[in-house]
PDB file of N, CA and C in Angstrom:
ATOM      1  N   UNK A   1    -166.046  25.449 131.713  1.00  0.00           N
ATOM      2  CA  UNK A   1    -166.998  24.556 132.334  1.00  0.00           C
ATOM      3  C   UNK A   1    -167.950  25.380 133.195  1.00  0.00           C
ATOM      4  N   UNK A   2    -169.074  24.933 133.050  1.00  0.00           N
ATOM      5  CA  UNK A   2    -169.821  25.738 134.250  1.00  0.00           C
ATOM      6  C   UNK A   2    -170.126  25.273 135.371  1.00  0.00           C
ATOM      7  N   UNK A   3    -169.977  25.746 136.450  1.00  0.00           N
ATOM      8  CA  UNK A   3    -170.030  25.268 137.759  1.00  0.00           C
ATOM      9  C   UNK A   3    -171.347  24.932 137.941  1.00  0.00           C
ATOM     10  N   UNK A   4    -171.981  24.259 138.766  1.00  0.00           N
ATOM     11  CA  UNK A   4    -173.205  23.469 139.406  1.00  0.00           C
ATOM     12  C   UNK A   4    -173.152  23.199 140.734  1.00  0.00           C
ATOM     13  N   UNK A   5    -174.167  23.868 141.547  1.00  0.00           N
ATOM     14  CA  UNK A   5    -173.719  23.669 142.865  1.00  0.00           C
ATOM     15  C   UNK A   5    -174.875  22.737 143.276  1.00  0.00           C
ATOM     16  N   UNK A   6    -174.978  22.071 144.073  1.00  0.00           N
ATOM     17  CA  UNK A   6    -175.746  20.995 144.786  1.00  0.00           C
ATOM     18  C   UNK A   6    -177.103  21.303 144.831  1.00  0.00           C
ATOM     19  N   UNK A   7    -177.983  20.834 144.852  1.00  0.00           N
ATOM     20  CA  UNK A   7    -179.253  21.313 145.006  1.00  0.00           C
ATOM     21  C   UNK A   7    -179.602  21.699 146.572  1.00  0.00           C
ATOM     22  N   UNK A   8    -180.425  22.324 147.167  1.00  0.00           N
ATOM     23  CA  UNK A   8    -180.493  22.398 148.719  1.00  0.00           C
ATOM     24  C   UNK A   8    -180.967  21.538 149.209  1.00  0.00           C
ATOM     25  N   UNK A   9    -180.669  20.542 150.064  1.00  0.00           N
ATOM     26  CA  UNK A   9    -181.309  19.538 151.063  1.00  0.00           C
ATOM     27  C   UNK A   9    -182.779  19.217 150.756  1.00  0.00           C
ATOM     28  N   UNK A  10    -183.313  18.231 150.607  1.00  0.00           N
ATOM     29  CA  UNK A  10    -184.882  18.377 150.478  1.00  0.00           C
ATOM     30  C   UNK A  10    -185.330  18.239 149.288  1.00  0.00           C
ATOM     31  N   UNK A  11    -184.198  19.012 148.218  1.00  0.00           N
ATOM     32  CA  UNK A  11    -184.543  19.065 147.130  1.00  0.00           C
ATOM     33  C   UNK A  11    -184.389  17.717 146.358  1.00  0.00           C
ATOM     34  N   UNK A  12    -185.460  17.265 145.490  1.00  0.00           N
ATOM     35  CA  UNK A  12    -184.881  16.372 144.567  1.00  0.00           C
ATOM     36  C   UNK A  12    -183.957  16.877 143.175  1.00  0.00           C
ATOM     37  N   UNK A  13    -183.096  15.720 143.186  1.00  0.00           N
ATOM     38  CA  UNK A  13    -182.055  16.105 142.048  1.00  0.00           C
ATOM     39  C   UNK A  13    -183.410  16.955 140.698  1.00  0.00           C
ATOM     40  N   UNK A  14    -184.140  16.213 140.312  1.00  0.00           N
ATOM     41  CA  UNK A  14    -184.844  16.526 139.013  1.00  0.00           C
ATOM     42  C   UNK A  14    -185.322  18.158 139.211  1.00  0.00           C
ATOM     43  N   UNK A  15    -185.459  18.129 140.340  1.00  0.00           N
ATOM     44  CA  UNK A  15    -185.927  19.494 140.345  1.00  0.00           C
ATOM     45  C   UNK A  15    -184.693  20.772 140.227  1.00  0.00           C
ATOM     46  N   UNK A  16    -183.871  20.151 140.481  1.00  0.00           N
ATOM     47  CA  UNK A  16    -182.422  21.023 140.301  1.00  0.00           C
ATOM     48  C   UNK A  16    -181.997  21.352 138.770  1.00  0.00           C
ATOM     49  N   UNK A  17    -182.557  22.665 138.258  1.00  0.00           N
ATOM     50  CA  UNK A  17    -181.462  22.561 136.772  1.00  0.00           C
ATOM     51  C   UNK A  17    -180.731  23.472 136.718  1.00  0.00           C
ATOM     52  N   UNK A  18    -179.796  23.697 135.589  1.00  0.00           N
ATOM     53  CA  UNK A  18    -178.867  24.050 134.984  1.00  0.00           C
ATOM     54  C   UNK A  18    -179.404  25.045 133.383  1.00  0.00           C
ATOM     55  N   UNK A  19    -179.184  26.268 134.032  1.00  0.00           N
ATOM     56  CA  UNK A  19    -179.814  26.706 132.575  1.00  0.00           C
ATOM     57  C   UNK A  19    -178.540  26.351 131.067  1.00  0.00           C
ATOM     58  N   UNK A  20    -179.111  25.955 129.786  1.00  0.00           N
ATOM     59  CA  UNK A  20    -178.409  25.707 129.331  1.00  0.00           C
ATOM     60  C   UNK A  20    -177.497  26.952 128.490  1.00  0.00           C
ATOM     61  N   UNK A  21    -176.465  26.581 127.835  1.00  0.00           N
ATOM     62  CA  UNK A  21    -175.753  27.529 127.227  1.00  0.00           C
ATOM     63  C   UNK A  21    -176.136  27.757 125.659  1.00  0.00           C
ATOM     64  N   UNK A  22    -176.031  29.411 125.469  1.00  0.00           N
ATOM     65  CA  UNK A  22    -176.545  29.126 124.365  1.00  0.00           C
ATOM     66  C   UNK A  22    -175.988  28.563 122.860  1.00  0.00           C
ATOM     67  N   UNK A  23    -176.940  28.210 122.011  1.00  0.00           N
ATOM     68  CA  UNK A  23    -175.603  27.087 121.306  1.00  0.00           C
ATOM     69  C   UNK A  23    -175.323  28.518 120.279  1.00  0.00           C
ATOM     70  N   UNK A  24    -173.840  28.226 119.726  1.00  0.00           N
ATOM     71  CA  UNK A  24    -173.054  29.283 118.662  1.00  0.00           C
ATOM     72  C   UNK A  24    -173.765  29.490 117.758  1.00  0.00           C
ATOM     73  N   UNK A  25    -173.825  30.595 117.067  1.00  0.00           N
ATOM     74  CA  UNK A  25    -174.132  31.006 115.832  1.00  0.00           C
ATOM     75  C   UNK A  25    -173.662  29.268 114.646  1.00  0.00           C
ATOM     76  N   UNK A  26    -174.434  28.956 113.810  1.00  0.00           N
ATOM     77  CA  UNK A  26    -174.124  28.146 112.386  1.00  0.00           C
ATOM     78  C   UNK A  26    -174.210  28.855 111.536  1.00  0.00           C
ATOM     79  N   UNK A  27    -172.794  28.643 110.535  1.00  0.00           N
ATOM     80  CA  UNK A  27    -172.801  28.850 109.617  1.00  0.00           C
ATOM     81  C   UNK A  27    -173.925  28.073 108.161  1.00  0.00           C
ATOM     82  N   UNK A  28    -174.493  28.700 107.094  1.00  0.00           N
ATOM     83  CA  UNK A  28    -175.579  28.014 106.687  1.00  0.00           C
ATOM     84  C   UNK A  28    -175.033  26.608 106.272  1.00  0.00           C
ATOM     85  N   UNK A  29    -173.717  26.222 106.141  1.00  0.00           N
ATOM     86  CA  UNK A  29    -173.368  24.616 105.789  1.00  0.00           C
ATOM     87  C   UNK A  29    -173.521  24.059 106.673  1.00  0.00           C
ATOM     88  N   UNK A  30    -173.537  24.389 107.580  1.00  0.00           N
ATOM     89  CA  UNK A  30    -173.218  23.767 109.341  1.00  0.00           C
ATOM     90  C   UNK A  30    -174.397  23.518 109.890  1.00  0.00           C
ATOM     91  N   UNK A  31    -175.395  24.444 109.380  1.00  0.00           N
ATOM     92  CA  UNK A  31    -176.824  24.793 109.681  1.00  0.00           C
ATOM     93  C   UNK A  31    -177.436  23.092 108.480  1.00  0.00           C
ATOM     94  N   UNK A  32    -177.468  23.370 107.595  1.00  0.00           N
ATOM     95  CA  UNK A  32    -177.708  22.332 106.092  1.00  0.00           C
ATOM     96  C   UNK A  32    -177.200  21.094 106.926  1.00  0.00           C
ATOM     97  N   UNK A  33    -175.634  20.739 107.584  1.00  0.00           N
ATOM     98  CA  UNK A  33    -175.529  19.474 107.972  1.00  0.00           C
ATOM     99  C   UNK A  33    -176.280  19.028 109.124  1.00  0.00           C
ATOM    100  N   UNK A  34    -176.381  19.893 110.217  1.00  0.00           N
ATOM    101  CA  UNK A  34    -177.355  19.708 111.024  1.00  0.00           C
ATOM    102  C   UNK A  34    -178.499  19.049 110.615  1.00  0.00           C
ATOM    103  N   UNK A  35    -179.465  19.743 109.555  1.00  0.00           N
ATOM    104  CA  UNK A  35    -180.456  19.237 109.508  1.00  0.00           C
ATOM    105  C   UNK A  35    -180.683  18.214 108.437  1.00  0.00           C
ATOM    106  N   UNK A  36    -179.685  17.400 108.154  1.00  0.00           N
ATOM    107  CA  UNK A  36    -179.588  16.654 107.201  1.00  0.00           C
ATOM    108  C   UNK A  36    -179.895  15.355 108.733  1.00  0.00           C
ATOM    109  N   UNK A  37    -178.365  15.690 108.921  1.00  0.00           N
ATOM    110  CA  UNK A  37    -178.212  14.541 110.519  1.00  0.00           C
ATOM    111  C   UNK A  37    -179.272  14.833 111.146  1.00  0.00           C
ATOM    112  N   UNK A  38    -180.094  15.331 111.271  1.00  0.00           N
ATOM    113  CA  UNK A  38    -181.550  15.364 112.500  1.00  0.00           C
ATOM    114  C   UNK A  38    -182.278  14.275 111.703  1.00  0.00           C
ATOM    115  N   UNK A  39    -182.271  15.064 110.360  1.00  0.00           N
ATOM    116  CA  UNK A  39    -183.439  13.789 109.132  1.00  0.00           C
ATOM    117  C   UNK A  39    -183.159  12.575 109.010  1.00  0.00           C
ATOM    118  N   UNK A  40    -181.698  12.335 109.269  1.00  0.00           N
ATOM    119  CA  UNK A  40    -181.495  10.911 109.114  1.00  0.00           C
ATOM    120  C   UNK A  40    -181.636  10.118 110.554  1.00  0.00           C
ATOM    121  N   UNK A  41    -181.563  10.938 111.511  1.00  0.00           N
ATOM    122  CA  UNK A  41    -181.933  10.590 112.894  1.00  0.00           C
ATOM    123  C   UNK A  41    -183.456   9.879 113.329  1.00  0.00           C
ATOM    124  N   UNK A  42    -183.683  11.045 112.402  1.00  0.00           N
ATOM    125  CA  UNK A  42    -185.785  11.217 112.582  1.00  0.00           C
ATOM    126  C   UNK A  42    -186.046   9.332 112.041  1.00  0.00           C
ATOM    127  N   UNK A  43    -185.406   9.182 110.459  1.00  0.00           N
ATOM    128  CA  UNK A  43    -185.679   8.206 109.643  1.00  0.00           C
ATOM    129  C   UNK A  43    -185.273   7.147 110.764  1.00  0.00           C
ATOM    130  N   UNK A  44    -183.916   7.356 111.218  1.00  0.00           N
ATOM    131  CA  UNK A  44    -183.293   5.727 111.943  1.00  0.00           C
ATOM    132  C   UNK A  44    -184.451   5.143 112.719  1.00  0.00           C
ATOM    133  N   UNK A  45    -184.958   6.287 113.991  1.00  0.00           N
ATOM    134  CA  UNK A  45    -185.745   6.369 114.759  1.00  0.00           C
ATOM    135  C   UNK A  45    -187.839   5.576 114.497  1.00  0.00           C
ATOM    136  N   UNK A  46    -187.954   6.098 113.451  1.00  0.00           N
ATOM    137  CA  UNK A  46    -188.954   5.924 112.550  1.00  0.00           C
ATOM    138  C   UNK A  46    -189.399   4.469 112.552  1.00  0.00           C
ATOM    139  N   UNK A  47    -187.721   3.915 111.663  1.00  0.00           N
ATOM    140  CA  UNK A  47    -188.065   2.787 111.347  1.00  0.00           C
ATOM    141  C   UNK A  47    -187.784   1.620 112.977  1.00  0.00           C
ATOM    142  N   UNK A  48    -187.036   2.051 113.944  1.00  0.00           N
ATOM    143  CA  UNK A  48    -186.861   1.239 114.741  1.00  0.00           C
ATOM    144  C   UNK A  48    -188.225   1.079 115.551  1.00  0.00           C
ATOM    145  N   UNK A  49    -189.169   2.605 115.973  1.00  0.00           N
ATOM    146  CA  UNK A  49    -190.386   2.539 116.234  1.00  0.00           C
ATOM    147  C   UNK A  49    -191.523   1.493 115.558  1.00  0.00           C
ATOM    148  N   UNK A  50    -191.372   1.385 114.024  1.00  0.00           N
ATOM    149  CA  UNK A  50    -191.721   0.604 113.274  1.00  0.00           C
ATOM    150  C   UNK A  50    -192.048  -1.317 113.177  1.00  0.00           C
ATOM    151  N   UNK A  51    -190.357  -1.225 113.508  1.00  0.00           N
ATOM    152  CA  UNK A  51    -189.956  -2.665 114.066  1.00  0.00           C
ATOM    153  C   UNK A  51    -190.028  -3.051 114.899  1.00  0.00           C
ATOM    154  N   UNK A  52    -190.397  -2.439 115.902  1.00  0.00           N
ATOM    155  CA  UNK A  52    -190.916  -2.735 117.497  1.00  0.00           C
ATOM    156  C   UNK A  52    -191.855  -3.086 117.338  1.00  0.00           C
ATOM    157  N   UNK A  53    -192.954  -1.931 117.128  1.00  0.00           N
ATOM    158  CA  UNK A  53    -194.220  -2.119 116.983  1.00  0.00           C
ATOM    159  C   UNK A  53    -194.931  -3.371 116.146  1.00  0.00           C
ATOM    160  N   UNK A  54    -194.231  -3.628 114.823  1.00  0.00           N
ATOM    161  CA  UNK A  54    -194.186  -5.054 114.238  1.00  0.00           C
ATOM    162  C   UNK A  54    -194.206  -6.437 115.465  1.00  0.00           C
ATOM    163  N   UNK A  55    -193.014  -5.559 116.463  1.00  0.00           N
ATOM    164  CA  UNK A  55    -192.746  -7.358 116.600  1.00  0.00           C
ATOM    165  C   UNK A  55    -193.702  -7.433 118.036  1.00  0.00           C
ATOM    166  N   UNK A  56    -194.227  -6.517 118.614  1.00  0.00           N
ATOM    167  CA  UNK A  56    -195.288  -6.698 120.052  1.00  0.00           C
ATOM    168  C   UNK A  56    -196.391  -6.677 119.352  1.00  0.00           C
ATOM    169  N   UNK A  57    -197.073  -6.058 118.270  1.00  0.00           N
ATOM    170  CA  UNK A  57    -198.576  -5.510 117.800  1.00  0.00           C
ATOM    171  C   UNK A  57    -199.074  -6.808 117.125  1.00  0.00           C
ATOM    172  N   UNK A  58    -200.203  -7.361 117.679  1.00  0.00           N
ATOM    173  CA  UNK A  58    -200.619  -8.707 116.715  1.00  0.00           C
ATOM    174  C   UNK A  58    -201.228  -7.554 115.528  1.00  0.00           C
ATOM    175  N   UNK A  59    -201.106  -8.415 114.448  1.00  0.00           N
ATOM    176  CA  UNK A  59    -201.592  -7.679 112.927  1.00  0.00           C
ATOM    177  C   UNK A  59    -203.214  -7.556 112.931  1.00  0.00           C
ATOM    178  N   UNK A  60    -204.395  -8.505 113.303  1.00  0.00           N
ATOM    179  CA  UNK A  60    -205.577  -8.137 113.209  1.00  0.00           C
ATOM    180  C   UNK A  60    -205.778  -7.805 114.591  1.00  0.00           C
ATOM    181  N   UNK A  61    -206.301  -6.658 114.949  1.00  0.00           N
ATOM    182  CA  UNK A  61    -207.319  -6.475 116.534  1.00  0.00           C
ATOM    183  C   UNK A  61    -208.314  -5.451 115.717  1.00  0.00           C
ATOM    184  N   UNK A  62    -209.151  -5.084 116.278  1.00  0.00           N
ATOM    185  CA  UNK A  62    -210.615  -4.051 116.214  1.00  0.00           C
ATOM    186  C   UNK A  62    -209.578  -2.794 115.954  1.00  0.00           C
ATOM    187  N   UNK A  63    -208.542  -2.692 116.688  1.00  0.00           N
ATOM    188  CA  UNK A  63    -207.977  -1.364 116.211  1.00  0.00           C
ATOM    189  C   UNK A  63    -206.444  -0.926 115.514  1.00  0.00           C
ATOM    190  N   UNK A  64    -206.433  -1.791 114.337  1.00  0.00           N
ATOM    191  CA  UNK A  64    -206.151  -2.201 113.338  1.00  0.00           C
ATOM    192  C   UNK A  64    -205.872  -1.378 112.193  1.00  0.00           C
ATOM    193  N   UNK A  65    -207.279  -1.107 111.730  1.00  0.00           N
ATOM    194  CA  UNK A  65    -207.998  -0.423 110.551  1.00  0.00           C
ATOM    195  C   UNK A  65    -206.987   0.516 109.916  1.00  0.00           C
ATOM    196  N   UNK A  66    -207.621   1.117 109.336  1.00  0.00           N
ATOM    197  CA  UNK A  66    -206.504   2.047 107.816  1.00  0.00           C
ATOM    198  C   UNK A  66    -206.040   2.795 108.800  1.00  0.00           C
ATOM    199  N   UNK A  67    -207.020   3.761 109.295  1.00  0.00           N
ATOM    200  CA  UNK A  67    -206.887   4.870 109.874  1.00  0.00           C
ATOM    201  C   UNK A  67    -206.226   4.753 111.266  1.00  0.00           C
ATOM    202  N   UNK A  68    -206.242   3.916 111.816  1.00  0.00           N
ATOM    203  CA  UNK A  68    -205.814   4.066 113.044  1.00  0.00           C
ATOM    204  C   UNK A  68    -204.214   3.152 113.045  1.00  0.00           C
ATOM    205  N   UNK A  69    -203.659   2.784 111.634  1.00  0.00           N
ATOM    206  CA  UNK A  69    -202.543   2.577 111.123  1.00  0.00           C
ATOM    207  C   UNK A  69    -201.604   3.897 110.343  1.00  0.00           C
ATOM    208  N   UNK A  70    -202.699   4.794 109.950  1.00  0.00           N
ATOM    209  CA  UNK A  70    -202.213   6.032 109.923  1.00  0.00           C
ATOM    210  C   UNK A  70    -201.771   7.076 110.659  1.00  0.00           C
ATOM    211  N   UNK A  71    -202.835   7.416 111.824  1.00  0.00           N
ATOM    212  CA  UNK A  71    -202.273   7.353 113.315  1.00  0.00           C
ATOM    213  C   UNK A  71    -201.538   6.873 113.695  1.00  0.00           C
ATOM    214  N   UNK A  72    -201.156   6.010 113.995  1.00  0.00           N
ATOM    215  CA  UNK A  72    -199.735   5.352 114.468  1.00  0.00           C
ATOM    216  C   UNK A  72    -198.703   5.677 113.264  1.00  0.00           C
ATOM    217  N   UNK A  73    -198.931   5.940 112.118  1.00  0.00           N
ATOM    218  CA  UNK A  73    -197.397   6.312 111.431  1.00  0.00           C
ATOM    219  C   UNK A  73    -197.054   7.669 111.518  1.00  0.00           C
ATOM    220  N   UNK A  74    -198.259   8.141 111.444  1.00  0.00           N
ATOM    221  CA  UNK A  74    -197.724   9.812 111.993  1.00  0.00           C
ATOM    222  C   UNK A  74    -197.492  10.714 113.097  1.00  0.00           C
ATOM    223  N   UNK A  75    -198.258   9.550 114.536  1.00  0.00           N
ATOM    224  CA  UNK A  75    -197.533   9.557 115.414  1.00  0.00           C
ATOM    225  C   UNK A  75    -195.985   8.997 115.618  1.00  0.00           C
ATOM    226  N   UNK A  76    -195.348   7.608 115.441  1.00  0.00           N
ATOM    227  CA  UNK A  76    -194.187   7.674 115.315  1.00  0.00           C
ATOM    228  C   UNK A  76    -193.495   8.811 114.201  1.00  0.00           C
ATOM    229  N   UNK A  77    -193.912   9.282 113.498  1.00  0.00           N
ATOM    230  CA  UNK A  77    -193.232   9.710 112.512  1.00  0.00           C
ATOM    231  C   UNK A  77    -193.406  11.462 113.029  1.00  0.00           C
ATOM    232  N   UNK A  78    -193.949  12.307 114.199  1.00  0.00           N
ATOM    233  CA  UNK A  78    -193.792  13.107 114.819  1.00  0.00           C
ATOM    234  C   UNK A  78    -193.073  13.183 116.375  1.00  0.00           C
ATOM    235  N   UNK A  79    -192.943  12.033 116.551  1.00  0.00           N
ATOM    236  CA  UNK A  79    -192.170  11.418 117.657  1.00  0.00           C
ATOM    237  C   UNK A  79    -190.568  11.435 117.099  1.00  0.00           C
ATOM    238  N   UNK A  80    -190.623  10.943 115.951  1.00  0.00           N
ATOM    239  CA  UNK A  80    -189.072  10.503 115.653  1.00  0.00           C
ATOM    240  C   UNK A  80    -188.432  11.788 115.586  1.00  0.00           C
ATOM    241  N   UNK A  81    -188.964  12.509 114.947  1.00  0.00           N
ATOM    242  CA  UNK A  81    -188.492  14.372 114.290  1.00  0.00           C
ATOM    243  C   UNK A  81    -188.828  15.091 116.157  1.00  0.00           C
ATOM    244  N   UNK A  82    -189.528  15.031 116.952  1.00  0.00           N
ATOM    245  CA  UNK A  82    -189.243  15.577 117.815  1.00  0.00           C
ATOM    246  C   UNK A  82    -187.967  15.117 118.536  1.00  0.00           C
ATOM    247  N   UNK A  83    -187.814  13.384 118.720  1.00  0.00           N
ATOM    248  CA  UNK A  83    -186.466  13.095 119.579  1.00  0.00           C
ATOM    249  C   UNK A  83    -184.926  13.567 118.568  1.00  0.00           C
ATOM    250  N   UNK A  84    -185.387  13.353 117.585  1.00  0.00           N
ATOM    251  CA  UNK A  84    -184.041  14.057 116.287  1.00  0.00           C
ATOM    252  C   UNK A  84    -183.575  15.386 116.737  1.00  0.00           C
ATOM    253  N   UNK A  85    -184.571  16.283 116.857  1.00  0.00           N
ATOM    254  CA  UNK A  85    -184.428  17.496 117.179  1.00  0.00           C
ATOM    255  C   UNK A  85    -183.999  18.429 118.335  1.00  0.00           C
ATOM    256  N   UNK A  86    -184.103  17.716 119.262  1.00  0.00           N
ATOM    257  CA  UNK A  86    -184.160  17.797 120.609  1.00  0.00           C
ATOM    258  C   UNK A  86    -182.610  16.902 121.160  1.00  0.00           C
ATOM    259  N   UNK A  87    -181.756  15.713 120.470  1.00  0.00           N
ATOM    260  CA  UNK A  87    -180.891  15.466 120.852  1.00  0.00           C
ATOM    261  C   UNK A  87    -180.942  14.273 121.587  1.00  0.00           C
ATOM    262  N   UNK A  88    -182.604  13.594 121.729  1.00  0.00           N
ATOM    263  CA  UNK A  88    -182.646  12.810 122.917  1.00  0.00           C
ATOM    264  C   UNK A  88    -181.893  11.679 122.943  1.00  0.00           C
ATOM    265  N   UNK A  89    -181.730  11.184 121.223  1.00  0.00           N
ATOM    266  CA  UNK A  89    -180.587  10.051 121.475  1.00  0.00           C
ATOM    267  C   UNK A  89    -179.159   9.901 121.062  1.00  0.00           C
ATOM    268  N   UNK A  90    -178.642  11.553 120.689  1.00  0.00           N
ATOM    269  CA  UNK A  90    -177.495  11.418 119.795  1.00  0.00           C
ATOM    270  C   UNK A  90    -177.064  11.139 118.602  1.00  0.00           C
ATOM    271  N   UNK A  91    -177.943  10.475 118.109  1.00  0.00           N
ATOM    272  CA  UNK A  91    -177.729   9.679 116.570  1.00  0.00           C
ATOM    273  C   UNK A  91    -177.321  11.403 116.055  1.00  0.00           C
ATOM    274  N   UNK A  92    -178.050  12.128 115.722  1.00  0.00           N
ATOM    275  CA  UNK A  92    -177.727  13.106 115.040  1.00  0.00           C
ATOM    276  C   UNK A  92    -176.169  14.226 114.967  1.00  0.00           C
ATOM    277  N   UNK A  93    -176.576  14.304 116.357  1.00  0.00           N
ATOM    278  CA  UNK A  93    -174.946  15.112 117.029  1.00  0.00           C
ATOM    279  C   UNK A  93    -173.552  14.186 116.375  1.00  0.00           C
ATOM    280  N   UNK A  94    -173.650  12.549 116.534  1.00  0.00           N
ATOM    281  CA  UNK A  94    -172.477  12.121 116.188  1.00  0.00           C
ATOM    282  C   UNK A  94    -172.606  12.089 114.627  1.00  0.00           C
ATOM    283  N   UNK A  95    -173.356  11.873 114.031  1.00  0.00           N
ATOM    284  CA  UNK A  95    -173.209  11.836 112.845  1.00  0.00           C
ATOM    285  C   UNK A  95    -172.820  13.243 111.810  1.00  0.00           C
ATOM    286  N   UNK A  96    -173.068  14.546 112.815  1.00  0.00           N
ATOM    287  CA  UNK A  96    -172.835  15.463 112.237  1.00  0.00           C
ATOM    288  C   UNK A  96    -171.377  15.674 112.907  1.00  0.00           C
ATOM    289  N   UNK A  97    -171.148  15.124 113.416  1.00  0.00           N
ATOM    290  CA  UNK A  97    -170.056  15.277 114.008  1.00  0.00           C
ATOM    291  C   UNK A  97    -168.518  14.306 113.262  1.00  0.00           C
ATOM    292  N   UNK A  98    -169.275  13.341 112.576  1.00  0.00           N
ATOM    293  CA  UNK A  98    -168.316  12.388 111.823  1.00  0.00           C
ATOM    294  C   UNK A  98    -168.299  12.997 110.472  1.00  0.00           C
ATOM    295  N   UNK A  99    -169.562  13.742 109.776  1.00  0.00           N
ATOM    296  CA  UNK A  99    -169.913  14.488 108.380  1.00  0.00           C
ATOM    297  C   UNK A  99    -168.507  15.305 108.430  1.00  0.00           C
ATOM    298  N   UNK A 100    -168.506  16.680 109.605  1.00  0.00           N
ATOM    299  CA  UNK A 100    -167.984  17.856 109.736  1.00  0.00           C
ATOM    300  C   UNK A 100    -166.664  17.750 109.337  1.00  0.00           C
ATOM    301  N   UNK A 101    -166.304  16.193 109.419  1.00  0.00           N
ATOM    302  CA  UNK A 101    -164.838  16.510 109.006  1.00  0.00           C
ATOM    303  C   UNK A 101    -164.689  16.121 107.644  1.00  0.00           C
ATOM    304  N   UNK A 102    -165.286  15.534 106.862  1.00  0.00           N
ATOM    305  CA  UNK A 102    -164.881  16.014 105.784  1.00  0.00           C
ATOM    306  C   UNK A 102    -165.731  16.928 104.768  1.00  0.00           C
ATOM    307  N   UNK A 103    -166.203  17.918 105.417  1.00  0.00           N
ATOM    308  CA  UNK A 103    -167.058  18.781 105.076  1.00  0.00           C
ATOM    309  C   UNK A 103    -165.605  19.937 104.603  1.00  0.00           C
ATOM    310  N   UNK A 104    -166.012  20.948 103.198  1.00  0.00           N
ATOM    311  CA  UNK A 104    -164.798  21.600 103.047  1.00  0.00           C
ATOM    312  C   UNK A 104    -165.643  23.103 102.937  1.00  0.00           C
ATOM    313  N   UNK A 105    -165.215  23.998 104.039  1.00  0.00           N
ATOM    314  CA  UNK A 105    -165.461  25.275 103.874  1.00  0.00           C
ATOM    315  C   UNK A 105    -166.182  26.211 102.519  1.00  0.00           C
ATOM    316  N   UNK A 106    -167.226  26.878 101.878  1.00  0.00           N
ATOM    317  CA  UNK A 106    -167.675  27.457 101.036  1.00  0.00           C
ATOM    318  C   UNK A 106    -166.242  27.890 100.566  1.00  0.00           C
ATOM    319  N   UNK A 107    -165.361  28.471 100.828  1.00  0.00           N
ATOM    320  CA  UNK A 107    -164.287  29.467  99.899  1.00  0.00           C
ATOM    321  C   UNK A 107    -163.535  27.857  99.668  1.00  0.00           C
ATOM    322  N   UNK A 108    -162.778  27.134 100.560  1.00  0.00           N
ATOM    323  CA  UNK A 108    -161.887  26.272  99.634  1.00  0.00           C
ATOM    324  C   UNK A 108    -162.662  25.152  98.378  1.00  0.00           C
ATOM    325  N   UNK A 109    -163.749  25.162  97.736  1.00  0.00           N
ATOM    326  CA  UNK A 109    -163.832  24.265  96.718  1.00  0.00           C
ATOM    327  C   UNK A 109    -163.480  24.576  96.024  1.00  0.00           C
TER     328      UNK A 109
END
């Protein structure tokens, strides 16, 4: 565990960090499941951005149009792959984490 000592008086918590540890070497299957679980993270993410936006966005306003419906998909859709990647909501970590076990080592197939 790594220790964390208090921030100094004055200080706000946010300003207090913790450098992180670095993560282990992956093996390339481990590496492959990772980024399978990020992609399916990115997708979950995608479409929930999607369905939101459906259910607050009235369908006709002035800014509407093709293009600025394209914009918005490739903004959510660079949003989703950044929070995938980054860990911000977990979806990925547990799911690679539920994969891993029945994942079978390169030498035993």
């Amino acid at each position: 565990m790594i220790p964390v000592n208090p921030p100094p008086p004055g200080l706000p918590l946010s300003a207090h960090k913790v450098a992180p540890r670095p993560a282990p070497a992956l093996t390339p299957e481990q590496a492959q499941l990772r980024k399978a679980a990020e992609g399916f993270e990115a997708f979950l993410l995608r479409k929930m951005l999607e369905s939101a936006r459906s259910a607050f966005a009235p369908d006709s306003t002035p800014l509407t149009g093709g293009g600025m419906q394209q914009f918005t998909t490739m903004r959510d859709e660079r949003l989703a792959e950044i929070a995938a990647s980054t860990g911000a909501f977990g979806f990925a970590r547990s799911i690679e984490a539920q994969l891993a076990q029945y994942a079978t080592p390169q030498g035993d197939a």
